[in-house]
N, C-alpha and C. Protein backbone atom coordinates (compact mmCIF):
# COMPACT_ATOMS: atom_id res chain seq x y z
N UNK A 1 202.02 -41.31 -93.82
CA UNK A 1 202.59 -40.79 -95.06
C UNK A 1 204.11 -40.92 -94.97
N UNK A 2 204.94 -41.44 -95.81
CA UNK A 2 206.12 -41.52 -95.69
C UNK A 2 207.10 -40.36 -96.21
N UNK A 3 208.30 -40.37 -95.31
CA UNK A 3 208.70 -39.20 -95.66
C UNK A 3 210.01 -39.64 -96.62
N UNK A 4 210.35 -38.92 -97.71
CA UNK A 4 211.36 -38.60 -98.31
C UNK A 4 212.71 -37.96 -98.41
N UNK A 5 213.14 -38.34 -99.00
CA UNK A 5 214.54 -37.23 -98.59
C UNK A 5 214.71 -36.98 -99.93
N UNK A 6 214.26 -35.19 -99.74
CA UNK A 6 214.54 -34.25 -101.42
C UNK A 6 215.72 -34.96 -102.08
N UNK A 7 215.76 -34.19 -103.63
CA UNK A 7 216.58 -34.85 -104.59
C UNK A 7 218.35 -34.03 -103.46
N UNK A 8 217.94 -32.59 -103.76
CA UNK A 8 219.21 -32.53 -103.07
C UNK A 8 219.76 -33.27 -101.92
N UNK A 9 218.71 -33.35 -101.19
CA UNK A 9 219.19 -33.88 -99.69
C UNK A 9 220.09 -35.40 -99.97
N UNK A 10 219.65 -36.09 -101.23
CA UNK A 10 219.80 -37.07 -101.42
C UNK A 10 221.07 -36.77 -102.18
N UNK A 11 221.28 -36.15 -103.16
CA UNK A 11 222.73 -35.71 -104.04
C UNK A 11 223.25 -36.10 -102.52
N UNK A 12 222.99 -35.00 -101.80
CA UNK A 12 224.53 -34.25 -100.63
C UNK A 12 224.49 -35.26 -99.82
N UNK A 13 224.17 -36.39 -99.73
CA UNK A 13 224.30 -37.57 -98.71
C UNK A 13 225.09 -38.35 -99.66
N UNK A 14 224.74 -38.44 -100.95
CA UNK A 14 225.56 -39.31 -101.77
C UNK A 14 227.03 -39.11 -102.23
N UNK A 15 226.99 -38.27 -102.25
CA UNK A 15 228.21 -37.14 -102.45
C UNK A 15 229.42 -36.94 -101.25
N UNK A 16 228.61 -36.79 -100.26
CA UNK A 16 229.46 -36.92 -98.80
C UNK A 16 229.83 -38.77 -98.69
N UNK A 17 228.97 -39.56 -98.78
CA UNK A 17 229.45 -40.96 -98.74
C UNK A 17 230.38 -41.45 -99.88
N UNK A 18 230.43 -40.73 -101.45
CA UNK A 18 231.77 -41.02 -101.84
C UNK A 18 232.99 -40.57 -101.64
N UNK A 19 233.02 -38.95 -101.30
CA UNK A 19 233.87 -38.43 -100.77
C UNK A 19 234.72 -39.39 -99.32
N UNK A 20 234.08 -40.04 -98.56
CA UNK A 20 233.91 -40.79 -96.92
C UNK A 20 234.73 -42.04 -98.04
N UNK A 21 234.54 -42.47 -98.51
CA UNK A 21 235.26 -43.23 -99.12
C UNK A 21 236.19 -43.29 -99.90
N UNK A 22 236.50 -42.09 -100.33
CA UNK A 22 237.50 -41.85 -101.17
C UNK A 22 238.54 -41.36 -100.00
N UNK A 23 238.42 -40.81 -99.18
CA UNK A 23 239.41 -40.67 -97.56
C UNK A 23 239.72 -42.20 -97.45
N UNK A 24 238.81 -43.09 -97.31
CA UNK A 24 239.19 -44.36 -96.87
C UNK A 24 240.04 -45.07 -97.76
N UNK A 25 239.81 -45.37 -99.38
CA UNK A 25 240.90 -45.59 -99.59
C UNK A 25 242.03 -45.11 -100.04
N UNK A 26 242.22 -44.24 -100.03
CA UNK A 26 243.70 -43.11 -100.14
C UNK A 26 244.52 -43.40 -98.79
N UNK A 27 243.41 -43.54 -97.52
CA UNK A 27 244.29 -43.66 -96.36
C UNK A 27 245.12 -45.29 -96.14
N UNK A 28 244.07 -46.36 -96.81
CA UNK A 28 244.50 -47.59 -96.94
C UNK A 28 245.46 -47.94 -97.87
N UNK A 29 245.84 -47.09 -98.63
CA UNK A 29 246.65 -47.17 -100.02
C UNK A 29 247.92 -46.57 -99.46
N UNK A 30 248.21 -46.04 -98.63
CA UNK A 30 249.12 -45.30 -97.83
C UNK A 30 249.86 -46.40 -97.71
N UNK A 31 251.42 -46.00 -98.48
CA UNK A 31 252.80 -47.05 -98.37
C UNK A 31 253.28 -46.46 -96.81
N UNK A 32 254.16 -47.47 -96.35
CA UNK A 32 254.76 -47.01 -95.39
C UNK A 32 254.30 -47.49 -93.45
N UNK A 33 252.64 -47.73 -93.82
CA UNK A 33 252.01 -48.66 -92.66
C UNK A 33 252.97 -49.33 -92.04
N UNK A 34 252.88 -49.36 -90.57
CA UNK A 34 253.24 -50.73 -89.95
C UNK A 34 252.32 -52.09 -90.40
N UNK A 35 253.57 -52.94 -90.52
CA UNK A 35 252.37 -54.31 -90.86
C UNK A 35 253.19 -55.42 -90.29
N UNK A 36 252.32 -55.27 -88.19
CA UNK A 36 252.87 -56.18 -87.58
C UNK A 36 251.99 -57.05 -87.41
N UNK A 37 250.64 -57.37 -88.19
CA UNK A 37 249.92 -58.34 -87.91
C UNK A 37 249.39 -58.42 -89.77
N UNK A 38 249.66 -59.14 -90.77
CA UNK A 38 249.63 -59.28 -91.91
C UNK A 38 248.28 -60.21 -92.14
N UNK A 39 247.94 -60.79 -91.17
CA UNK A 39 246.40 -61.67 -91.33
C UNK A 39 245.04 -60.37 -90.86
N UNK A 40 245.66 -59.88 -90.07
CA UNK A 40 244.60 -58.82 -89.67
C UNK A 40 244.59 -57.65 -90.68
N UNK A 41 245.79 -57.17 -91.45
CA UNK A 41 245.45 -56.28 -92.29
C UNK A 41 244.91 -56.82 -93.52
N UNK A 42 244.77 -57.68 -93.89
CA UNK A 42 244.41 -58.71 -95.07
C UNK A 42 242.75 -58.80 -94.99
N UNK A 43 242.62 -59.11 -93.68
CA UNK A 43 241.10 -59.58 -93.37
C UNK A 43 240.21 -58.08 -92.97
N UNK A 44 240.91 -56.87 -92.88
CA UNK A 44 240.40 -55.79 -92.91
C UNK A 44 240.85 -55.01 -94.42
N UNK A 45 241.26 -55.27 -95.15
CA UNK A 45 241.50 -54.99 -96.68
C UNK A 45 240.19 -55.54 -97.40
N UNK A 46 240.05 -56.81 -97.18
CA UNK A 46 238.86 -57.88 -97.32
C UNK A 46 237.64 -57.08 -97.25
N UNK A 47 237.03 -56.95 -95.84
CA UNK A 47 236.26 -56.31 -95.79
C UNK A 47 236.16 -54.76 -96.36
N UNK A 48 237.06 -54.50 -96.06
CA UNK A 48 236.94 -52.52 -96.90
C UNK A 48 236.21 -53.05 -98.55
N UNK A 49 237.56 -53.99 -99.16
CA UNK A 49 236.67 -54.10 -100.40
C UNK A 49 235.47 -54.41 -100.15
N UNK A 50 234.68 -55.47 -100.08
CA UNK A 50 233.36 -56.04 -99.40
C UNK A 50 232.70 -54.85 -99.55
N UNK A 51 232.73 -54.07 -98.30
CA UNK A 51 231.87 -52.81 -97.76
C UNK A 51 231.90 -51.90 -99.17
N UNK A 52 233.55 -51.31 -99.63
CA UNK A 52 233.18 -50.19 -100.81
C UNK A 52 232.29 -50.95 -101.89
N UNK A 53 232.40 -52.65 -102.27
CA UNK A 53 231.54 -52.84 -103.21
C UNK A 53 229.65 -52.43 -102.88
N UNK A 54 229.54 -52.76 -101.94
CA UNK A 54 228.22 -52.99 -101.68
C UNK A 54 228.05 -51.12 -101.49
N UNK A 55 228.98 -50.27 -101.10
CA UNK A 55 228.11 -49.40 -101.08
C UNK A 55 228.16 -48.80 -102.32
N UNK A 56 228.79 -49.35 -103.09
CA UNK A 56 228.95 -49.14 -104.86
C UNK A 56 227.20 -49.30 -105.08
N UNK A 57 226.95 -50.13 -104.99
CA UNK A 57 226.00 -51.00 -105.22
C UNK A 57 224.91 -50.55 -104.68
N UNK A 58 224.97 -50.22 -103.49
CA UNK A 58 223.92 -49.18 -103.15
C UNK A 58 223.64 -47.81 -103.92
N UNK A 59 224.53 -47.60 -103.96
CA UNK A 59 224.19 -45.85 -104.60
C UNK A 59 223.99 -46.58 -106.20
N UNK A 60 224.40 -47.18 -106.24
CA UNK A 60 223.84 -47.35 -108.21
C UNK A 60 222.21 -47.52 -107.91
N UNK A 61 221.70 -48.49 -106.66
CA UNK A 61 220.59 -48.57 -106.94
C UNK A 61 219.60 -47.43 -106.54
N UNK A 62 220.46 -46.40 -105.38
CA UNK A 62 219.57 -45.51 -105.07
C UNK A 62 219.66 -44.51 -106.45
N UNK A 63 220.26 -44.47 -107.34
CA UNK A 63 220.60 -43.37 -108.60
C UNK A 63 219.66 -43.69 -109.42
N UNK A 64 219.18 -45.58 -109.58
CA UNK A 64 218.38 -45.68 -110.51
C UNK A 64 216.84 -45.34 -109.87
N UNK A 65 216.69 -45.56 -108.86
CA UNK A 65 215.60 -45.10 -107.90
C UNK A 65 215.05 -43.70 -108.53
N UNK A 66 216.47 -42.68 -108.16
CA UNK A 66 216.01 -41.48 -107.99
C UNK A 66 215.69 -41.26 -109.71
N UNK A 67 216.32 -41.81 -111.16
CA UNK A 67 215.99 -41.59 -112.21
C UNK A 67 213.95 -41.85 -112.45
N UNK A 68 213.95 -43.11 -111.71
CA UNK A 68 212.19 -43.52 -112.15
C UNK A 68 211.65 -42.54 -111.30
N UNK A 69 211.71 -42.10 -109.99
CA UNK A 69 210.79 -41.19 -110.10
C UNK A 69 210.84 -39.87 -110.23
N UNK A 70 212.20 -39.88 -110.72
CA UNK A 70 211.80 -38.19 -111.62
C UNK A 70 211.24 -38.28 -112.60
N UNK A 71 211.69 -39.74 -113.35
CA UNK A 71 210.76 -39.68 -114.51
C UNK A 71 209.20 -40.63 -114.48
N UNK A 72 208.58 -40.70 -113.30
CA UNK A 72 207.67 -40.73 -113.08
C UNK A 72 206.90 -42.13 -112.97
């Protein structure tokens, strides 16, 4: 039998992972960085976007998830 994770359990995981991201980019948006390697902060800018899209993308699909089976 597979197990689930309640609607709340699921809000407060979703909720904590935008929050986890909203730290991340406020901290990346931060003027003032050292930027003694400009290919490495570029190619880790890169990826941050990358990663925040897809976990965009995740939670849209876990939201539409959680809409069908509440509504059945």
């Amino acid at each position: 039998m597979p197990l689930f994770m309640s609607d709340n359990g699921a809000f407060t995981a979703i909720e904590r992972i935008e929050r986890a991201l909203a730290r991340i980019e406020a901290a990346s948006a931060q003027s003032g960085q050292p930027r003694g390697n400009d290919l490495a902060l570029a190619e880790m800018t890169a990826r941050h976007r990358a990663l925040s899209d897809e976990t965009r993308r995740a939670l849209a699909d876990l939201d539409a998830l959680l809409v069908s089976v509440a509504n059945g």
